[in-house]
C-alpha atoms as a PDB file:
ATOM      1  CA  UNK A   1      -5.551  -0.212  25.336  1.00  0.00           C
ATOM      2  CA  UNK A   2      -9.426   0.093  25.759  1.00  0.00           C
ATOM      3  CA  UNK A   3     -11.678  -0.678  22.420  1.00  0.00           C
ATOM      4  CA  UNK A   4     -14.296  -1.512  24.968  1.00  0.00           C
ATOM      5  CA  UNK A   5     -16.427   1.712  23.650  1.00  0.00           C
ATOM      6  CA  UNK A   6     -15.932   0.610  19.930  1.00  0.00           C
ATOM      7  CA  UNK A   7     -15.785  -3.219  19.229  1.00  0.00           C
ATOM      8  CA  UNK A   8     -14.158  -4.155  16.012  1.00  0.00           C
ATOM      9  CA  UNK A   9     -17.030  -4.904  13.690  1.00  0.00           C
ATOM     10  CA  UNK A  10     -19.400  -2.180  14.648  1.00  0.00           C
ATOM     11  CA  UNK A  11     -20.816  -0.262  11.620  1.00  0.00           C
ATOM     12  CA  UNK A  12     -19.172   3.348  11.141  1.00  0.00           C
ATOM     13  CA  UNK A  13     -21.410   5.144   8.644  1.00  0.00           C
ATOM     14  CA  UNK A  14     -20.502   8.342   9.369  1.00  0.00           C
ATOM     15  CA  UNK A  15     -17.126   7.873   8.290  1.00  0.00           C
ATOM     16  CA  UNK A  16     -15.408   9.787   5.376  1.00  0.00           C
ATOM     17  CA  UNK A  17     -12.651   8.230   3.102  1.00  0.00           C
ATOM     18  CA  UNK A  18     -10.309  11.433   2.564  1.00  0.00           C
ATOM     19  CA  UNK A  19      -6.911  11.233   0.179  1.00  0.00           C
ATOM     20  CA  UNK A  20      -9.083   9.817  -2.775  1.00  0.00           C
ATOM     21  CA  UNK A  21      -7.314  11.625  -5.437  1.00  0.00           C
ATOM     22  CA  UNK A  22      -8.017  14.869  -3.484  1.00  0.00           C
ATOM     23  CA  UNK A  23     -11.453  13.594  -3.452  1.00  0.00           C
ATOM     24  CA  UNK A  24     -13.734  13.082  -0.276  1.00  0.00           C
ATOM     25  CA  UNK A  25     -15.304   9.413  -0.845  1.00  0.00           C
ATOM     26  CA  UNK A  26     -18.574   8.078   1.154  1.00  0.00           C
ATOM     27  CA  UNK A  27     -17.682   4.406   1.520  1.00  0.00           C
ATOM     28  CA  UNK A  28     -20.414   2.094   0.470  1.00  0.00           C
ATOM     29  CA  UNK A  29     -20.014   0.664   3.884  1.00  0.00           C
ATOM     30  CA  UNK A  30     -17.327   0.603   6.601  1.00  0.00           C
ATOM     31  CA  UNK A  31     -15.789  -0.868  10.076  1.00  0.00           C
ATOM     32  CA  UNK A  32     -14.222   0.312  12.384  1.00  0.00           C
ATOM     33  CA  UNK A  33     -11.451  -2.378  13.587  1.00  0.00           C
ATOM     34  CA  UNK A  34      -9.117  -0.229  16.167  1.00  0.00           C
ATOM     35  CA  UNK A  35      -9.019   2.518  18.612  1.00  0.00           C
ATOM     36  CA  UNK A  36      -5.985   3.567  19.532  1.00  0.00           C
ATOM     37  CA  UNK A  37      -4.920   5.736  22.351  1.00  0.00           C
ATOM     38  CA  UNK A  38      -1.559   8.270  21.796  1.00  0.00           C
ATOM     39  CA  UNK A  39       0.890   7.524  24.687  1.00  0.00           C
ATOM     40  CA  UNK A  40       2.165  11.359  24.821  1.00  0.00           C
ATOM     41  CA  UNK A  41      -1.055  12.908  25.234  1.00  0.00           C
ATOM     42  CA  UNK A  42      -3.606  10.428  25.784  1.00  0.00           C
ATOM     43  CA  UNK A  43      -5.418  11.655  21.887  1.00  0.00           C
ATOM     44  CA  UNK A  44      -7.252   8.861  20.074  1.00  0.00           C
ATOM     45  CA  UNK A  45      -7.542   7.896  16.938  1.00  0.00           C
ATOM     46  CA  UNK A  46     -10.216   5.118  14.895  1.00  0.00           C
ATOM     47  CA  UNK A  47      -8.907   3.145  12.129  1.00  0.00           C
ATOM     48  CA  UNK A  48     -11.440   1.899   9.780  1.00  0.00           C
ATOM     49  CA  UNK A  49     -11.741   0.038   7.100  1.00  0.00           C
ATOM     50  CA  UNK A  50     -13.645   1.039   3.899  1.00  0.00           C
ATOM     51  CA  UNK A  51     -15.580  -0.344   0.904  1.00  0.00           C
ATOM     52  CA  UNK A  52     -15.185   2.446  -2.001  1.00  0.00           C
ATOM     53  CA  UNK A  53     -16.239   0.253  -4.947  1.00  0.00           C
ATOM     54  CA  UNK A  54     -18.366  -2.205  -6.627  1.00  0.00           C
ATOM     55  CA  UNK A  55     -15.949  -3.398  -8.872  1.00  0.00           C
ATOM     56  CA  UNK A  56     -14.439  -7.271  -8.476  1.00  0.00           C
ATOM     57  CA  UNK A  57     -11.632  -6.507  -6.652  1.00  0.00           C
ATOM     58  CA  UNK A  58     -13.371  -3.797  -4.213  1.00  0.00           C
ATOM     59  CA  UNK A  59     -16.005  -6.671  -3.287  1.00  0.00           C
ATOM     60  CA  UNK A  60     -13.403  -9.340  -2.580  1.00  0.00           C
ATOM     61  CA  UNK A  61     -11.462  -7.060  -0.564  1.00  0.00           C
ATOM     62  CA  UNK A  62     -14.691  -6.846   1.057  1.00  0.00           C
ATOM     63  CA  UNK A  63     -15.134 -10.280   1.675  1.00  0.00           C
ATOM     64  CA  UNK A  64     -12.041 -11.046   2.710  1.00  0.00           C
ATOM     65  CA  UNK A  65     -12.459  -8.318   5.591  1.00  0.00           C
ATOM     66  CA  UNK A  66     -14.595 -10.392   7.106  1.00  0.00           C
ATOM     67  CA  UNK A  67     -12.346 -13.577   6.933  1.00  0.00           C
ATOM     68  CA  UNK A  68      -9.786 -11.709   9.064  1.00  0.00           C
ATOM     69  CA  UNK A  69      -7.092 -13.964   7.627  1.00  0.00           C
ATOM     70  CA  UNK A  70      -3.949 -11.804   6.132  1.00  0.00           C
ATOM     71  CA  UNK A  71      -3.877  -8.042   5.400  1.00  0.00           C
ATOM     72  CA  UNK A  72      -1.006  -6.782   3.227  1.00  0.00           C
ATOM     73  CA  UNK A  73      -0.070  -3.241   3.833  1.00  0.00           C
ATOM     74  CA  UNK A  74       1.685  -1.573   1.397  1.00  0.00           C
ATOM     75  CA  UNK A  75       4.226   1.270   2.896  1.00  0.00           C
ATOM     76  CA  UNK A  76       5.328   3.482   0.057  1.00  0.00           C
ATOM     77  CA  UNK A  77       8.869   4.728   0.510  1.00  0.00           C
ATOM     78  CA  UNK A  78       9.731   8.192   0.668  1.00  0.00           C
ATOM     79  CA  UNK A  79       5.821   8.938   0.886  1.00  0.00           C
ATOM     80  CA  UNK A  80       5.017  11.334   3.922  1.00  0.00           C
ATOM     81  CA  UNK A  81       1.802   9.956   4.618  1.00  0.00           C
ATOM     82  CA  UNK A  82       3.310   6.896   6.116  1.00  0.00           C
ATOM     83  CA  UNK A  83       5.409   8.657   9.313  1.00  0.00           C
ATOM     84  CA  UNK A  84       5.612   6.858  12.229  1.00  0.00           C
ATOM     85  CA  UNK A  85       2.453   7.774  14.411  1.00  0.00           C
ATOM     86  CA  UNK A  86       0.123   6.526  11.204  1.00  0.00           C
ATOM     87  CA  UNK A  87       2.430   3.440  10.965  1.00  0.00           C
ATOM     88  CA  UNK A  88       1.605   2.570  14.481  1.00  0.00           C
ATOM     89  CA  UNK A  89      -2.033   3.110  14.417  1.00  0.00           C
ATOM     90  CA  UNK A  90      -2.267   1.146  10.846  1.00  0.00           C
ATOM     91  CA  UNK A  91      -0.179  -1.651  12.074  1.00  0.00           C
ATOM     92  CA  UNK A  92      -1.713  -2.395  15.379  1.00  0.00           C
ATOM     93  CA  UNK A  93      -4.916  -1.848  14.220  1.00  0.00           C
ATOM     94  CA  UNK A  94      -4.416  -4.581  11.845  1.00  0.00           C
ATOM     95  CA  UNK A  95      -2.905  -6.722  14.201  1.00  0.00           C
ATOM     96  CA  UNK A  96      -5.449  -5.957  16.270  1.00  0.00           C
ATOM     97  CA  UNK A  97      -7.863  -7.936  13.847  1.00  0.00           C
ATOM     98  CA  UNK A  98      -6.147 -10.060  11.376  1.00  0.00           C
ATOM     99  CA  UNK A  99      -4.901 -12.919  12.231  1.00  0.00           C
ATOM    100  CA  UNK A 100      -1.465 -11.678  10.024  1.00  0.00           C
ATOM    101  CA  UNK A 101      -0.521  -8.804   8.679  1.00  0.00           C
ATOM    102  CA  UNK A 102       2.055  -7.693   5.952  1.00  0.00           C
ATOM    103  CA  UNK A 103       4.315  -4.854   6.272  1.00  0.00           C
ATOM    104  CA  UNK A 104       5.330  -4.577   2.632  1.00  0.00           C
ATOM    105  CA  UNK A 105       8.029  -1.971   1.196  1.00  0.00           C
ATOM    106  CA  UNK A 106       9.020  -1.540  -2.045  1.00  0.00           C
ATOM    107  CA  UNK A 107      12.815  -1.107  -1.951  1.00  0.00           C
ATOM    108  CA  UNK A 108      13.905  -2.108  -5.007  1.00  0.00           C
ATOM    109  CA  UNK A 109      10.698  -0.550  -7.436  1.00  0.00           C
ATOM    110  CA  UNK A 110      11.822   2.513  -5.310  1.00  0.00           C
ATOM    111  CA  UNK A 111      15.181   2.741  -7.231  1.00  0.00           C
ATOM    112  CA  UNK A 112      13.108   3.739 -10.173  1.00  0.00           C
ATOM    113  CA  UNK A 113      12.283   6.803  -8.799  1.00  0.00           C
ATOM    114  CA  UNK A 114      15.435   8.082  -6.937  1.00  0.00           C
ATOM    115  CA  UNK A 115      17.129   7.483 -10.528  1.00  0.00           C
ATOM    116  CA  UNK A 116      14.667   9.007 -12.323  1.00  0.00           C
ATOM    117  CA  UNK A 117      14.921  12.789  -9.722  1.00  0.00           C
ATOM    118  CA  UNK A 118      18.508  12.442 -10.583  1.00  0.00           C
ATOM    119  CA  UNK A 119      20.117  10.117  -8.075  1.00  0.00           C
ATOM    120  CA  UNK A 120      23.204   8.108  -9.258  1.00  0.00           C
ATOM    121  CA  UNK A 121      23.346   4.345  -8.431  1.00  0.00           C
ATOM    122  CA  UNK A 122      25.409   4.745  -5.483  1.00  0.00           C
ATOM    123  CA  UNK A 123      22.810   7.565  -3.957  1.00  0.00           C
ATOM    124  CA  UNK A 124      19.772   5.839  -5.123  1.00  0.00           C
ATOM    125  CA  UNK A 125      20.889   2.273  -2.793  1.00  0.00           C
ATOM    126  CA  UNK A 126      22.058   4.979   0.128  1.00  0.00           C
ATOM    127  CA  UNK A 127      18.544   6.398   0.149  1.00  0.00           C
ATOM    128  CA  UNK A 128      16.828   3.476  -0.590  1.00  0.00           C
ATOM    129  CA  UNK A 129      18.511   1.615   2.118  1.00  0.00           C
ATOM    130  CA  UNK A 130      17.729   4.327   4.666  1.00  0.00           C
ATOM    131  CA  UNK A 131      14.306   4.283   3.749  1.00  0.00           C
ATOM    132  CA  UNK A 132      13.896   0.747   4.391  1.00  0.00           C
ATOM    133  CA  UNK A 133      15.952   0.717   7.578  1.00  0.00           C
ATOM    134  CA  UNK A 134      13.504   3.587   9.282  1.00  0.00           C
ATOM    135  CA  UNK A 135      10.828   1.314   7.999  1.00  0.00           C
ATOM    136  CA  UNK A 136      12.150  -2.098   9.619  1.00  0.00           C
ATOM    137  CA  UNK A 137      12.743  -0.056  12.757  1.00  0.00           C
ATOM    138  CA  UNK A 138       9.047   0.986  13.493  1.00  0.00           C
ATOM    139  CA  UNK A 139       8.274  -2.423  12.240  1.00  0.00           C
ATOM    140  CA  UNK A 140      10.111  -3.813  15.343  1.00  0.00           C
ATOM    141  CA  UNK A 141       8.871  -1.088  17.641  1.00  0.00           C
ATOM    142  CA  UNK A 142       5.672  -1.805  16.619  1.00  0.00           C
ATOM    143  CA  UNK A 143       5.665  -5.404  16.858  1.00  0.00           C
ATOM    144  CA  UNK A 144       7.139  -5.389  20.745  1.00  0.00           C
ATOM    145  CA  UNK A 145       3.824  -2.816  21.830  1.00  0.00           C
ATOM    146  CA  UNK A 146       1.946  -5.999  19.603  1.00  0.00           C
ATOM    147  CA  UNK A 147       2.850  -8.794  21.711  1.00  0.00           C
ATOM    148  CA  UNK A 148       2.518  -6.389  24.657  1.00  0.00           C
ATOM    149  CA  UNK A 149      -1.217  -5.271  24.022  1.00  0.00           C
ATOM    150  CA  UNK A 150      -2.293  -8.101  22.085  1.00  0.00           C
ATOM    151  CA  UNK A 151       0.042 -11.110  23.132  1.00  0.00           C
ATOM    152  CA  UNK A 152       0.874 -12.398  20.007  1.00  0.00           C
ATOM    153  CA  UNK A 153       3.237 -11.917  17.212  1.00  0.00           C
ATOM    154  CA  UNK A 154       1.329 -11.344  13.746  1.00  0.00           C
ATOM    155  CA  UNK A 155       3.493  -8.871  11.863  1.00  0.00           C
ATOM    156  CA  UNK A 156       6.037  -9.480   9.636  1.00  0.00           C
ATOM    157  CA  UNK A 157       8.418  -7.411   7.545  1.00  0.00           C
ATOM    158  CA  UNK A 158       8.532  -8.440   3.642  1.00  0.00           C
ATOM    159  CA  UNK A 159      10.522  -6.108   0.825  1.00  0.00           C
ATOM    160  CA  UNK A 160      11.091  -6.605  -2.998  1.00  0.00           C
ATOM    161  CA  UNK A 161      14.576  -7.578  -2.628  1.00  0.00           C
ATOM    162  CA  UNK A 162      13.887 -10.327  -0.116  1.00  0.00           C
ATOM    163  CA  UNK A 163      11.255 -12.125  -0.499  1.00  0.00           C
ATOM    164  CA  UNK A 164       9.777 -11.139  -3.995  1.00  0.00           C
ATOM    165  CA  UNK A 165      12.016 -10.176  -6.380  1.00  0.00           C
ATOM    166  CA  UNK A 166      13.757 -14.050  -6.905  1.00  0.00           C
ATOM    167  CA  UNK A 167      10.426 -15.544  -7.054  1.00  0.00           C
ATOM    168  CA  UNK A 168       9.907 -17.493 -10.162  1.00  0.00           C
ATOM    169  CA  UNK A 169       5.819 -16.612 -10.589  1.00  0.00           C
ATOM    170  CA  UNK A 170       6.961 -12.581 -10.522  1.00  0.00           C
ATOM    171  CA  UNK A 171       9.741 -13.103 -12.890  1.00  0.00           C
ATOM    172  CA  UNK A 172       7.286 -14.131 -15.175  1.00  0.00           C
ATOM    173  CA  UNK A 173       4.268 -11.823 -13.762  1.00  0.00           C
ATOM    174  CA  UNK A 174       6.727  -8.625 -14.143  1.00  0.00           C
ATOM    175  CA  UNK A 175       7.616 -10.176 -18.040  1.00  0.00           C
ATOM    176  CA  UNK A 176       3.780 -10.064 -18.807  1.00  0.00           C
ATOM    177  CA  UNK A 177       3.021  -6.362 -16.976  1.00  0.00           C
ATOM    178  CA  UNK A 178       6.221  -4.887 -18.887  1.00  0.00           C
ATOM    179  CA  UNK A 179       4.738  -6.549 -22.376  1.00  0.00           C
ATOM    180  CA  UNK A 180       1.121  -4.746 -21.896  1.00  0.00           C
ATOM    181  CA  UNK A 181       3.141  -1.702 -20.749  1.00  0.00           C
ATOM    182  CA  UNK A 182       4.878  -1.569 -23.886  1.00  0.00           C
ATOM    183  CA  UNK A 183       1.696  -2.143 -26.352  1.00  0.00           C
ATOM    184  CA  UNK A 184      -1.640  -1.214 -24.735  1.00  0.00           C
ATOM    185  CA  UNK A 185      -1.891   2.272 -25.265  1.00  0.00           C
ATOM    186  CA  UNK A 186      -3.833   2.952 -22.194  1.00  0.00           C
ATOM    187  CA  UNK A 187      -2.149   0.705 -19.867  1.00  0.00           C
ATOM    188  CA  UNK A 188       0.907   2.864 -20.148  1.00  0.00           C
ATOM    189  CA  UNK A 189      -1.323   5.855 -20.208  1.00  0.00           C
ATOM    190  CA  UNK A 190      -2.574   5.161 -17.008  1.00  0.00           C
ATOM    191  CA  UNK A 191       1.164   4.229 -15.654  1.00  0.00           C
ATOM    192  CA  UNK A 192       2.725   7.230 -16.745  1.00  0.00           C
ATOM    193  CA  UNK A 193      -0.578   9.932 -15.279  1.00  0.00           C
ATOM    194  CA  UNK A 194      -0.548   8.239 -11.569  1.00  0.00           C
ATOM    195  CA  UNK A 195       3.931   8.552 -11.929  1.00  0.00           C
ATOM    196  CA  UNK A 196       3.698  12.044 -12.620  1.00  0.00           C
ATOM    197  CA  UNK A 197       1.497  12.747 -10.309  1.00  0.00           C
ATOM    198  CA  UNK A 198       3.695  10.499  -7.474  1.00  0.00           C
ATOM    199  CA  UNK A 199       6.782  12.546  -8.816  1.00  0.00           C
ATOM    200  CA  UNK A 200       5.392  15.970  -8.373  1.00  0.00           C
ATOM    201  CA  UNK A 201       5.173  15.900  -5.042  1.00  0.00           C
ATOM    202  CA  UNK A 202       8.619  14.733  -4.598  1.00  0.00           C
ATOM    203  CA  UNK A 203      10.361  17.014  -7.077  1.00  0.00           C
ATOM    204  CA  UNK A 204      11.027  19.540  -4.398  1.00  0.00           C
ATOM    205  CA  UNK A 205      13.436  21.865  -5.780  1.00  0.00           C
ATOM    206  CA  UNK A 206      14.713  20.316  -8.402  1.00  0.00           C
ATOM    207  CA  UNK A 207      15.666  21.313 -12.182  1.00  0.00           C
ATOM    208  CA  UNK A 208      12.901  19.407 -14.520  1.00  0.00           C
ATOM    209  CA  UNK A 209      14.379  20.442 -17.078  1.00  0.00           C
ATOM    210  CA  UNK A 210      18.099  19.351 -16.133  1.00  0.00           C
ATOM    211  CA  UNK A 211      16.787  16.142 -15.360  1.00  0.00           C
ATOM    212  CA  UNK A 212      15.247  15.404 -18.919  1.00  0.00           C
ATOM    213  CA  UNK A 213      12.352  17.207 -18.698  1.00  0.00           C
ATOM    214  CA  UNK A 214       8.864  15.910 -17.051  1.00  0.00           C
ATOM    215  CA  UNK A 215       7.833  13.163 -19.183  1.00  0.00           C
ATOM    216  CA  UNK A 216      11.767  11.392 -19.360  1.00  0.00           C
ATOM    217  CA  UNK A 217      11.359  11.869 -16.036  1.00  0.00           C
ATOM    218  CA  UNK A 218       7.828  10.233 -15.145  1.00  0.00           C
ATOM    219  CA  UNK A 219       9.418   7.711 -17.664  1.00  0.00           C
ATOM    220  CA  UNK A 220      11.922   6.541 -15.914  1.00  0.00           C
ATOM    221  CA  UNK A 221      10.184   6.022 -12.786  1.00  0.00           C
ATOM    222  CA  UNK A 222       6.840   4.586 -13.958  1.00  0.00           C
ATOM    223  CA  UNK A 223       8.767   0.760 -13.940  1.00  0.00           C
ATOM    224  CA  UNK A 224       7.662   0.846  -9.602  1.00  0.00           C
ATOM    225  CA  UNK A 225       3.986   0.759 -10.357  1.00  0.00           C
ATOM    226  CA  UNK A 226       4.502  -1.783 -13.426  1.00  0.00           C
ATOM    227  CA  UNK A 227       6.515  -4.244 -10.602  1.00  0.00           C
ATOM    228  CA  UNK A 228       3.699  -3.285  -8.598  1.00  0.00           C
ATOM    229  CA  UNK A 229       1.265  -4.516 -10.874  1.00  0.00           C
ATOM    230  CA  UNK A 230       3.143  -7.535 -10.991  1.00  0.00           C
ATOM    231  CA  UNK A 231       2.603  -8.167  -7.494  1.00  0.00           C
ATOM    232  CA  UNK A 232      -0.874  -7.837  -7.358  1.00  0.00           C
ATOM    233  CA  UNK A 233      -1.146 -10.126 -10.138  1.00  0.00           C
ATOM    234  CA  UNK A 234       0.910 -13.034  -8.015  1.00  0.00           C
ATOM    235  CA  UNK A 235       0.452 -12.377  -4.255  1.00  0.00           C
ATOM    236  CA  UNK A 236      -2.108 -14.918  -3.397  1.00  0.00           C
ATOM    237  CA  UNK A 237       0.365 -17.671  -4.822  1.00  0.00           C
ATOM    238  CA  UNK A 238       2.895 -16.560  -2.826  1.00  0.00           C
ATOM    239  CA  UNK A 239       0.786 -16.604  -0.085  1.00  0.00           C
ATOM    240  CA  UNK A 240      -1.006 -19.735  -0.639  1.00  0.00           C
ATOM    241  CA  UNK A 241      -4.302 -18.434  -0.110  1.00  0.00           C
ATOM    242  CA  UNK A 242      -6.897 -15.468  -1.241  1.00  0.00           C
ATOM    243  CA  UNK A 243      -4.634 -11.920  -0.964  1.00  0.00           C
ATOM    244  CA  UNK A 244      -5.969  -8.786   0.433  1.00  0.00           C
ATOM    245  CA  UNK A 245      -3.811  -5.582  -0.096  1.00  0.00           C
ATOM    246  CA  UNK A 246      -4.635  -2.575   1.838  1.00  0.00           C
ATOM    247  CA  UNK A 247      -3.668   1.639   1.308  1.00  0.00           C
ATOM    248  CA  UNK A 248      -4.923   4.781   2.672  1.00  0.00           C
ATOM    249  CA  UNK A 249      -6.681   5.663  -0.795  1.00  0.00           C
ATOM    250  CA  UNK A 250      -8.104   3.780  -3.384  1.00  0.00           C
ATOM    251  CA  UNK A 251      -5.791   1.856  -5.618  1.00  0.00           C
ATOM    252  CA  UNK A 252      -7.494   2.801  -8.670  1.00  0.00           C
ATOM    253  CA  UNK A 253      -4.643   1.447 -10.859  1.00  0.00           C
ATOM    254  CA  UNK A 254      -4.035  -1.994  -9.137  1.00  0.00           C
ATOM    255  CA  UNK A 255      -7.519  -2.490  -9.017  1.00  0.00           C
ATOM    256  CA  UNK A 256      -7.835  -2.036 -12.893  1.00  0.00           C
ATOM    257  CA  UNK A 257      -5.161  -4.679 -13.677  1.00  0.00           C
ATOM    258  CA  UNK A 258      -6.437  -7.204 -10.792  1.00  0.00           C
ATOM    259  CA  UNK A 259     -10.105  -6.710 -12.786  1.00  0.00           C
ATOM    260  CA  UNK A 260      -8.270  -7.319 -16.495  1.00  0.00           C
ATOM    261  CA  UNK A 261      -9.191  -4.441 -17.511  1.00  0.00           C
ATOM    262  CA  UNK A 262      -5.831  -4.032 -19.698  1.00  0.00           C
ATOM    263  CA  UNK A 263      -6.787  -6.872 -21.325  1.00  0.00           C
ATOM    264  CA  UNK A 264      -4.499  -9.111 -18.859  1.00  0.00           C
ATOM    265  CA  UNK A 265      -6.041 -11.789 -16.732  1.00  0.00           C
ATOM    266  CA  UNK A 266      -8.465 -10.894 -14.199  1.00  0.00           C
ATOM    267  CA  UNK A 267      -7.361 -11.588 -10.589  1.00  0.00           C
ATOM    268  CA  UNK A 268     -10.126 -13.457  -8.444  1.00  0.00           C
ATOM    269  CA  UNK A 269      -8.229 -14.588  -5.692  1.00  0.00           C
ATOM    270  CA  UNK A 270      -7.220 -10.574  -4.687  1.00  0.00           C
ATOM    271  CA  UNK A 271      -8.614  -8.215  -3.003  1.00  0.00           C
ATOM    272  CA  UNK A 272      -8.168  -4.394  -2.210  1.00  0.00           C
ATOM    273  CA  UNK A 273      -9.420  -1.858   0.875  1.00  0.00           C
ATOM    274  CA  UNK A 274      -8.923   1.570   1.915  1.00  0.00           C
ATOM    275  CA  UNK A 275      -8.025   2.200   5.353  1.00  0.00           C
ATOM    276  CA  UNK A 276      -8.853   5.284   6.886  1.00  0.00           C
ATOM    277  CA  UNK A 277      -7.222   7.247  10.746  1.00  0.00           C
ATOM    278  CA  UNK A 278     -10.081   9.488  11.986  1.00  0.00           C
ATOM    279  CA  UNK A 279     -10.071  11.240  15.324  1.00  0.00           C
ATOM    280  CA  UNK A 280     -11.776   9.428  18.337  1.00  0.00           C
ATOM    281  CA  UNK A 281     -14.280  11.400  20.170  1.00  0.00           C
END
């Protein structure tokens, strides 16, 4: 896999963050860390890494870029951004420079939302199950072309229900994000606006109003980005060590809480990046 013609490190100022909210984003600087060449047709693709922000959390992300240490990467389930050719490039371009990376899925916050569009229990652990299972699977394709190119096994697989959800410091993490959900006015605010907007793209053709209308609905589903919250708040003790977290926009929300801006305690020791796939000329 030649990088030869772009070296991970060089400066990529050209580069445009897209997916911002809709939004195109100029980074405030960039890298690029990967090229990666498309064994079907021989197309490549960059994968950079992005400073959107000046906040706290934007500038340790930033910082911790540079370490090369551990990169989390958050893989939303059910969300069609994250098929398998973009799995691939984002996960051996971060093997490609971290020293460990983080494939991360949400299985169990994912329940929230399969109830909430109407899935029994039974349904909602059938789908959330499959979703993780196509995950695992690229994980392990992935991870063989990993030790091919690269020689070295750096990935690994982590979900909610195995390795987060029993932890003692989320328990009580999760107890404190659910408290400031329930009585600061714009924390839940802010919850509820980025559900809806997750849930209307994966209404498809369903009855809003048979389900409860919108706002039971976004209800009902906004508890994944509250247990998200409460991971960002306790990642780097679970990992021992300053956290960086990763996703293919800016985490607007997760960076709020990890600054304290709901009133909660800021988060020094994490940091967030966007990642971005543009075409290779």
């Amino acid at each position: 896999m030649n990088t030869a013609n772009i070296p991970a490190g060089n400066n990529f100022p050209k580069n445009t963050v897209l997916n911002m909210d809709d939004d195109i984003v100029e980074p405030l600087d960039s890298i690029v860390i990967y090229e990666h060449v498309c064994e079907k047709n021989n197309c490549k693709h960059i994968l950079t890494l992005n400073l959107v922000g000046t906040t706290p959390a934007h500038l340790k992300g930033w910082e911790l870029v540079k370490k090369r240490d551990v990169m989390t990467v958050g893989v939303s389930s059910g969300n069609g951004y994250f098929n398998k050719d973009r799995l691939e490039i984002i996960l051996m371009g971060m093997a490609s420079y971290f020293r460990e990376v983080v494939m991360l899925v949400p299985d169990l916050p994912a329940l929230h939302t399969y109830r909430a569009l109407g899935y029994d229990e039974r349904h909602a652990m059938e789908r959330m199950k499959k979703h993780k299972s196509s995950n695992k699977a690229i994980y392990k394709q992935v991870t063989e072309r990993s030790i091919q190119h690269f020689g070295q096994k750096n990935i690994r697989f982590a979900t909610w229900s195995e390795n987060i959800i029993q932890e003692e410091c989320y328990q009580q993490a999760l107890s404190r994000a659910v408290e400031i959900y329930h009585n600061n006015f714009e924390f839940r605010e802010d919850i509820l606006r980025n559900t809806e907007r997750y849930i209307l793209a994966r209404l498809e053709d369903r009855d809003v109003q048979q389900l409860g209308g919108m706002r039971e609905i976004v209800e009902k589903a906004a508890h994944y980005l509250v247990e998200e919250m409460a991971f960002f708040e306790i990642s780097h003790t679970m990992l021992k060590r300053d956290s960086l977290v990763s996703y293919y926009r800016d985490l607007e929300l997760g960076i709020k809480y990890v600054n304290g801006h709901y009133g909660n305690q800021q988060n020094k020791h994490l940091g967030c990046i966007a990642y971005n796939i543009v075409d290779s000329e």
